[in-house]
N, C-alpha and C. Protein backbone atom coordinates (compact mmCIF):
# COMPACT_ATOMS: atom_id res chain seq x y z
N UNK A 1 -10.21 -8.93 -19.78
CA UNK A 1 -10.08 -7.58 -19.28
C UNK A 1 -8.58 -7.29 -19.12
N UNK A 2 -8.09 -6.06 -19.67
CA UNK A 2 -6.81 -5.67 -19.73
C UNK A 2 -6.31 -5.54 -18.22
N UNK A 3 -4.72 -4.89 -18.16
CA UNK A 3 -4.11 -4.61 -17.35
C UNK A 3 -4.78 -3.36 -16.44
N UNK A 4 -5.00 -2.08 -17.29
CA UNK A 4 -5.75 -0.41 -17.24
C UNK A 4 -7.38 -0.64 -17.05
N UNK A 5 -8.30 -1.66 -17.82
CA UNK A 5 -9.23 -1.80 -17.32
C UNK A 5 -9.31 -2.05 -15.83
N UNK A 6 -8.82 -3.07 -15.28
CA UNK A 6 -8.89 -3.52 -14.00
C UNK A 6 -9.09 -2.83 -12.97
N UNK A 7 -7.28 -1.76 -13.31
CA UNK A 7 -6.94 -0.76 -11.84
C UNK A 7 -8.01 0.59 -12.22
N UNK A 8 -8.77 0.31 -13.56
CA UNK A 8 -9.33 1.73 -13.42
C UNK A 8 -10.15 2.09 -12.23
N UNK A 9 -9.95 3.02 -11.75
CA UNK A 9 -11.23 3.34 -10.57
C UNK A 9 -12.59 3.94 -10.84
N UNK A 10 -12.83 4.36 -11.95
CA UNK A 10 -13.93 3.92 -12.62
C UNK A 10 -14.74 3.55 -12.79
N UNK A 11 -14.51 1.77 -12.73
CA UNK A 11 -14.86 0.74 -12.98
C UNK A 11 -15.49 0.33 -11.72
N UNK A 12 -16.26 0.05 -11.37
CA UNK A 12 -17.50 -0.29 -10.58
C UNK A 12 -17.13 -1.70 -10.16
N UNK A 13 -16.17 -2.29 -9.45
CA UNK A 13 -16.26 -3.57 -9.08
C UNK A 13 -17.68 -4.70 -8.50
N UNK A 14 -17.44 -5.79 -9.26
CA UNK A 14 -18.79 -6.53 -9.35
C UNK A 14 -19.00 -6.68 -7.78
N UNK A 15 -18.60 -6.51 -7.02
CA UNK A 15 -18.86 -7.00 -5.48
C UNK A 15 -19.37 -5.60 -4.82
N UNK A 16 -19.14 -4.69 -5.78
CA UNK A 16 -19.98 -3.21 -5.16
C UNK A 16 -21.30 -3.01 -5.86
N UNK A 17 -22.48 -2.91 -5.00
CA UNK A 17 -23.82 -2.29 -5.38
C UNK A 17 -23.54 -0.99 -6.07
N UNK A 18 -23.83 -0.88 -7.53
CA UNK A 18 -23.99 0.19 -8.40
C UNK A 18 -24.25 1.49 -7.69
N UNK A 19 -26.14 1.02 -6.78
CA UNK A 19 -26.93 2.28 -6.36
C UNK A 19 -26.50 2.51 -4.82
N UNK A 20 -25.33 2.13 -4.73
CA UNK A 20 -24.76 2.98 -3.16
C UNK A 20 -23.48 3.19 -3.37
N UNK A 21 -23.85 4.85 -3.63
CA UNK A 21 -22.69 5.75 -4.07
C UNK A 21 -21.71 6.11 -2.53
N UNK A 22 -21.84 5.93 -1.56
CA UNK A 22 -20.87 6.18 -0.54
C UNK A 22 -19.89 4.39 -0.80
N UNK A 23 -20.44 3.23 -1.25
CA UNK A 23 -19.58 2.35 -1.56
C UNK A 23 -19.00 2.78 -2.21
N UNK A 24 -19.16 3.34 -3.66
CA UNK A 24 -18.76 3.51 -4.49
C UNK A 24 -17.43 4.39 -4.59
N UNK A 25 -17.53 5.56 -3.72
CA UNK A 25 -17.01 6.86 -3.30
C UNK A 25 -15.93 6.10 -2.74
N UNK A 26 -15.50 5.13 -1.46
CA UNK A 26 -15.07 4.63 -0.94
C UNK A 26 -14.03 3.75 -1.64
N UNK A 27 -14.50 2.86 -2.61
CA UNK A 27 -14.01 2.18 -3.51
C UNK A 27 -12.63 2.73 -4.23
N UNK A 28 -13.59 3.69 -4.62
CA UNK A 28 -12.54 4.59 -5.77
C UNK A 28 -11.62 5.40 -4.87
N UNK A 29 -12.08 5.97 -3.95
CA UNK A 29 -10.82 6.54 -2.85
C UNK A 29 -9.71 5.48 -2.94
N UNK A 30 -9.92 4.38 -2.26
CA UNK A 30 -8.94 3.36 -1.69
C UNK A 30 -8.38 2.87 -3.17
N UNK A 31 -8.92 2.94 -4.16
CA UNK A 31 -8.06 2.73 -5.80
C UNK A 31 -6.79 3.83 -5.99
N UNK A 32 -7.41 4.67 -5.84
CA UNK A 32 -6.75 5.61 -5.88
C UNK A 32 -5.41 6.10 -4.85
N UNK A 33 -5.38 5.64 -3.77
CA UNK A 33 -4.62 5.38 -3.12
C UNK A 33 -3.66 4.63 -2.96
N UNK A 34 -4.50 3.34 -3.39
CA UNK A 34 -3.51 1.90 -4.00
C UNK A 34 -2.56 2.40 -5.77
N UNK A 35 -3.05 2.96 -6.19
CA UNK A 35 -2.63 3.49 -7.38
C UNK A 35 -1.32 4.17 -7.01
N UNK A 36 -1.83 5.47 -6.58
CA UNK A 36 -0.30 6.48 -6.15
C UNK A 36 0.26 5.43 -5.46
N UNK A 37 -0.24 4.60 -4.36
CA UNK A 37 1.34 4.43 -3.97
C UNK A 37 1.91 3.36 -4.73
N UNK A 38 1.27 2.66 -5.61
CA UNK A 38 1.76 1.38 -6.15
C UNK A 38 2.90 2.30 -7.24
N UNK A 39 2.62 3.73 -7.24
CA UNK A 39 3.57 4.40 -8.34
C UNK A 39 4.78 4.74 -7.62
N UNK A 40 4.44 5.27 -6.74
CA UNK A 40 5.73 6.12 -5.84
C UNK A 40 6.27 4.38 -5.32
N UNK A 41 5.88 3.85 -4.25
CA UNK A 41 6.24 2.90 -4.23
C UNK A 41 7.55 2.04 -5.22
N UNK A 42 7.07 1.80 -6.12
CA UNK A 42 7.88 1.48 -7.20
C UNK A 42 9.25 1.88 -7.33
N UNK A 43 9.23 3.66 -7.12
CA UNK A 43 10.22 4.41 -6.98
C UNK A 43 11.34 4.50 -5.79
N UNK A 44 10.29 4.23 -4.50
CA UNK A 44 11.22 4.30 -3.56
C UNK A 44 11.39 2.41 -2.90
N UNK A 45 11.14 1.66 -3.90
CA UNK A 45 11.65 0.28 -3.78
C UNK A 45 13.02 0.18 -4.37
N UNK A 46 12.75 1.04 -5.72
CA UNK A 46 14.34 0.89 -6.38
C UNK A 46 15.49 1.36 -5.24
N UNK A 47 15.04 3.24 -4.87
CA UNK A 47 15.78 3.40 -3.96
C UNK A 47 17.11 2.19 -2.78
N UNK A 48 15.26 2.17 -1.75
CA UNK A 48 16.34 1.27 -0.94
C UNK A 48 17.19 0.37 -1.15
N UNK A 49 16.31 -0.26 -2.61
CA UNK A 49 17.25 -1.90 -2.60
C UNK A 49 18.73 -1.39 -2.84
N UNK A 50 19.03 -0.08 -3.43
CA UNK A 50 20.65 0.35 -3.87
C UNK A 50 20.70 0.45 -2.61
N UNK A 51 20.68 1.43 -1.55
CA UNK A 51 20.92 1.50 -0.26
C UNK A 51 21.23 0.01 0.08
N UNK A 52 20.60 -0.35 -0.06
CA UNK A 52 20.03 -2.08 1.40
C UNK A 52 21.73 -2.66 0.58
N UNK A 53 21.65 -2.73 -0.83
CA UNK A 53 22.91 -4.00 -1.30
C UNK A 53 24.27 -3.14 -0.70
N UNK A 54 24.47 -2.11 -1.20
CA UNK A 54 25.97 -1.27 -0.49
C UNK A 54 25.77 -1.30 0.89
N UNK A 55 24.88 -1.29 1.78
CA UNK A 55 25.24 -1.69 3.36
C UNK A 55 24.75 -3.05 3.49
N UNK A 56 24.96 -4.14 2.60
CA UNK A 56 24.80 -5.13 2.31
C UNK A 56 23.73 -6.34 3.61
N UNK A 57 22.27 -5.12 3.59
CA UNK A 57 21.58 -5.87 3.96
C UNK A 57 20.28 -6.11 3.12
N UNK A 58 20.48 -7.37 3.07
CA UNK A 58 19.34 -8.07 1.52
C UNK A 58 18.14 -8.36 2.31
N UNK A 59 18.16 -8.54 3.80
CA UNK A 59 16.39 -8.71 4.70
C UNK A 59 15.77 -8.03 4.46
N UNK A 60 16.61 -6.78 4.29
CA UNK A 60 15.56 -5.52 4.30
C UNK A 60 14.58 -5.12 3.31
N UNK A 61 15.45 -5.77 1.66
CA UNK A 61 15.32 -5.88 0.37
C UNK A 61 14.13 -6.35 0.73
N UNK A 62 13.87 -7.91 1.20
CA UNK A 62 12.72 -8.84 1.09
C UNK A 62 11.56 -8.83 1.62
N UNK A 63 11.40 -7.82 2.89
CA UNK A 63 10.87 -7.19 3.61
C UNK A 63 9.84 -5.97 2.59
N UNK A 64 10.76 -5.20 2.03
CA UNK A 64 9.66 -4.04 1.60
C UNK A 64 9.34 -5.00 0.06
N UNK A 65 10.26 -5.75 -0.32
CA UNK A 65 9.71 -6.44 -1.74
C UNK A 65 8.20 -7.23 -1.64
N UNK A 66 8.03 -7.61 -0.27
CA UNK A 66 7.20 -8.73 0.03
C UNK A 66 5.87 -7.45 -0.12
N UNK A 67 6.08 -6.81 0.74
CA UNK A 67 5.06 -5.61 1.07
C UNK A 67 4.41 -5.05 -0.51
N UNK A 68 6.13 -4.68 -0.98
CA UNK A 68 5.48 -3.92 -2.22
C UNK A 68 4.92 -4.79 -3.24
N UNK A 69 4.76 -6.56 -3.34
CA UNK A 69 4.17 -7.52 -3.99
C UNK A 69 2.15 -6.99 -3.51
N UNK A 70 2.48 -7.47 -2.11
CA UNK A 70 1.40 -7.36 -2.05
C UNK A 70 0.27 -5.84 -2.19
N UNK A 71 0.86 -5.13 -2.31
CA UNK A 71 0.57 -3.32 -3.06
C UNK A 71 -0.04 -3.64 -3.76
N UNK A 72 0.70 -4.49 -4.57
CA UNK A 72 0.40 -4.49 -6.43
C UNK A 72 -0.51 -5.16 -6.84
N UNK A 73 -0.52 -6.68 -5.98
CA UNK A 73 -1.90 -7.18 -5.39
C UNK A 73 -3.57 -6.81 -5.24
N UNK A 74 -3.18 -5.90 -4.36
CA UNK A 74 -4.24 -5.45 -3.85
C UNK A 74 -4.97 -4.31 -4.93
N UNK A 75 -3.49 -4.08 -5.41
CA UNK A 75 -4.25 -3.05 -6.74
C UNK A 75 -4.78 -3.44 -7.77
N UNK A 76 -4.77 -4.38 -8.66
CA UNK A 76 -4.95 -5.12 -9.27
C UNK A 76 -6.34 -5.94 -9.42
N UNK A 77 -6.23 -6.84 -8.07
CA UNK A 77 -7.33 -8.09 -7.60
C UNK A 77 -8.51 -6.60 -6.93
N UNK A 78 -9.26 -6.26 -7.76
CA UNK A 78 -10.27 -5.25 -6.83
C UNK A 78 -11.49 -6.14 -6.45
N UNK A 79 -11.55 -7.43 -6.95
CA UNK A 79 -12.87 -8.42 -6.56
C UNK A 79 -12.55 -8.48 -4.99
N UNK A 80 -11.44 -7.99 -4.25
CA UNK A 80 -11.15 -8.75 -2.62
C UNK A 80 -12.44 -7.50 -2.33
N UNK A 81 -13.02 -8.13 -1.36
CA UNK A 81 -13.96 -7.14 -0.18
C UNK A 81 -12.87 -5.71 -0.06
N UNK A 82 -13.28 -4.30 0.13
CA UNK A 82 -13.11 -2.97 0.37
C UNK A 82 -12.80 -3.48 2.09
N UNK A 83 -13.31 -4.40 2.78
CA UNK A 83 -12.55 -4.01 3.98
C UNK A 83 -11.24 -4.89 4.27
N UNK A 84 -11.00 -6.20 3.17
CA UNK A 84 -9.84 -6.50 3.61
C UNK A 84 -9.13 -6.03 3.08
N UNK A 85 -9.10 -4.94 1.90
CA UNK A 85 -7.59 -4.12 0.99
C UNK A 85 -7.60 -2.91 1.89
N UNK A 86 -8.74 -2.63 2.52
CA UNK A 86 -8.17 -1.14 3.53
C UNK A 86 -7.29 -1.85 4.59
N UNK A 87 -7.98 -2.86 5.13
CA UNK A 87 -7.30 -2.95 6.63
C UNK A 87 -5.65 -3.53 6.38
N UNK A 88 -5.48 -4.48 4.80
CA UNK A 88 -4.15 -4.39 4.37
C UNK A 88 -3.38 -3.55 3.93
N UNK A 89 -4.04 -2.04 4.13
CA UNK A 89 -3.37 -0.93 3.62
C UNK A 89 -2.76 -0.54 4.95
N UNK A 90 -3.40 -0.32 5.56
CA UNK A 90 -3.17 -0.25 7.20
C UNK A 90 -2.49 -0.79 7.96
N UNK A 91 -2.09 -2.44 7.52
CA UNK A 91 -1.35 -3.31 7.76
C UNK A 91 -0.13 -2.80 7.37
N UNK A 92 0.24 -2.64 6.07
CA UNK A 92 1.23 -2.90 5.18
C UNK A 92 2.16 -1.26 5.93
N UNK A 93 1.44 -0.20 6.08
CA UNK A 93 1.81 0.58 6.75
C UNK A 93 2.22 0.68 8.10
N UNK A 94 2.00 0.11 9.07
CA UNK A 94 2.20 -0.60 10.09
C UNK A 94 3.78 -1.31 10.31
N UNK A 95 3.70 -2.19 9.24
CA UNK A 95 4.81 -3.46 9.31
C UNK A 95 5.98 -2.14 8.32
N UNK A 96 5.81 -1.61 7.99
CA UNK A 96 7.09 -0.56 7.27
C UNK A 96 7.36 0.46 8.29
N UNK A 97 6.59 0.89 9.23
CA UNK A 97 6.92 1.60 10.21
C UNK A 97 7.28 0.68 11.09
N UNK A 98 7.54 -0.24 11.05
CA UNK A 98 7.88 -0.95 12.83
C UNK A 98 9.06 -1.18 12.41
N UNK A 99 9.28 -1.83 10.93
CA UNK A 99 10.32 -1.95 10.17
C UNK A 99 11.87 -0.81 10.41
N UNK A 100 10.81 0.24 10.17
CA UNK A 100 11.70 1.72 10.13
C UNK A 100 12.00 1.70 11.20
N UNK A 101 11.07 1.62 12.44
CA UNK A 101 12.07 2.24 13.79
C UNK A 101 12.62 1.15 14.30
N UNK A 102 12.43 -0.06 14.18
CA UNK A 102 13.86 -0.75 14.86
C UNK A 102 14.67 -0.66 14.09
N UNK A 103 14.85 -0.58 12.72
CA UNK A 103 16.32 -0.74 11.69
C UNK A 103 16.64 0.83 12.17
N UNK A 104 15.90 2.22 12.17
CA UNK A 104 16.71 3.88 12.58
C UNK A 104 16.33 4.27 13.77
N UNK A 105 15.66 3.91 14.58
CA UNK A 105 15.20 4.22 16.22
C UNK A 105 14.11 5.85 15.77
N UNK A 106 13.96 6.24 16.53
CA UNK A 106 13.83 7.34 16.41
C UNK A 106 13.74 8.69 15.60
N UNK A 107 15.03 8.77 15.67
CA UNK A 107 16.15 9.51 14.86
C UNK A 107 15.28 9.09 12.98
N UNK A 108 14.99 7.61 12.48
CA UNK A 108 14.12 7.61 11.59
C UNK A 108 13.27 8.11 10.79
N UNK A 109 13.00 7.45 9.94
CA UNK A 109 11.04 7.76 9.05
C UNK A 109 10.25 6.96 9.50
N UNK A 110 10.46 6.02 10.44
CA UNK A 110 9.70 5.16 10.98
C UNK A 110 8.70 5.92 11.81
N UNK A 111 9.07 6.70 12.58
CA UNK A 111 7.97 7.84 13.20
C UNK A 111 7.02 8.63 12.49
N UNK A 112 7.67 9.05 10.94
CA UNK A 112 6.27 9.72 10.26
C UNK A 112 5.50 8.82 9.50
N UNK A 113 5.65 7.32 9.47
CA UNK A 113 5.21 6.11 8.97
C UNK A 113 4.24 5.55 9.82
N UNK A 114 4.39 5.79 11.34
CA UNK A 114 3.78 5.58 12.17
C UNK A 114 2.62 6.25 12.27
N UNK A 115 3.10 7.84 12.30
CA UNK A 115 2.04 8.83 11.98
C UNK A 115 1.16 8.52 11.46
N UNK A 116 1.47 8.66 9.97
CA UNK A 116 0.72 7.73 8.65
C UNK A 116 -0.48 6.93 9.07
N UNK A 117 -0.04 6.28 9.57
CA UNK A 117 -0.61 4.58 10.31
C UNK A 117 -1.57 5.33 11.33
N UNK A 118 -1.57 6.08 12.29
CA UNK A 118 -2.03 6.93 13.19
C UNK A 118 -3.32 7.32 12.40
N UNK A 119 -2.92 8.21 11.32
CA UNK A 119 -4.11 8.99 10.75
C UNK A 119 -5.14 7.95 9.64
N UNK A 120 -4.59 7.21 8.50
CA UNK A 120 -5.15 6.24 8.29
C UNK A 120 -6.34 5.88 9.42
N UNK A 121 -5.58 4.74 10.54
CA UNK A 121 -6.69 4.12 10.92
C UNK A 121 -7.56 4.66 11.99
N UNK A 122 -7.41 6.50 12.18
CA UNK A 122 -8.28 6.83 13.33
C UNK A 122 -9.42 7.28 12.64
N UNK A 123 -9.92 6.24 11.94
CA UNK A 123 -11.65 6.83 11.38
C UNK A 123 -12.68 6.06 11.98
C-alpha cells in the first residue's frame, strides 16, 4: 500500500466496523485534520526553525520537530485506535501551547493555542 493510499480518508481503516458510519464519520474527520495540519504544519516548522537558529535557540527546534514527527505519525499509522490519535492530537496541542507561553508569556500565541486546546477537548 502506497504513501496516498494510506493517509486517504476514504479508506476505511481495518480496525473500524464498515456498518458504523458515526465511526466512520469520526475517522475521516480526525484524517482530515491530521492531514491539514500535517500540511500547514510543515510550513510553519520551516518558519520557526529560521527564527529559533538567528536567536540561536536549537531546544525550541527539537521541541516542535519532535511534535511535528509525531503529526506525521499519527497521519500515516491509521491502524492506532481513533482514541489514542485524538487524545494525541490534544496532547500535541497542549505541549505547543505550554511551549508558547513560557518561551512569550502572554503577550504570545500560546494563549490562542491554548484556546485551540480549550475547544478541541470540550466535547
Amino acid at each position: 500500500m502506497n504513501l496516498f493510499e494510506r493517509i486517504n480518508p476514504k479508506r476505511i481503516p481495518q480496525n473500524i466496523d464498515p456498518d458504523d458510519n458515526l465511526s466512520i464519520l469520526q475517522e475521516r474527520t480526525l484524517q482530515y485534520i491530521y492531514l491539514g495540519a500535517s500540511i500547514l504544519g510543515g510550513l510553519v516548522i520551516i518558519a520557526i526553525a529560521i527564527r529559533e537558529i538567528q536567536l540561536q535557540r536549537l531546544g525550541l527546534i527539537g521541541i516542535y520537530g519532535i511534535v511535528y514527527l509525531l503529526l506525521l505519525s499519527l497521519t500515516y499509522f491509521r491502524s492506532i485506535s481513533y482514541q489514542i490519535r485524538s487524545h494525541a492530537l490534544s496532547g500535541m496541542f497542549f505541549l505547543i501551547g505550554t511551549v508558547d507561553l513560557l518561551q512569550f508569556g502572554m503577550s504570545g500565541e500560546g494563549r490562542i493555542t491554548m484556546a485551540v486546546f480549550c475547544v478541541i477537548t470540550a466535547g
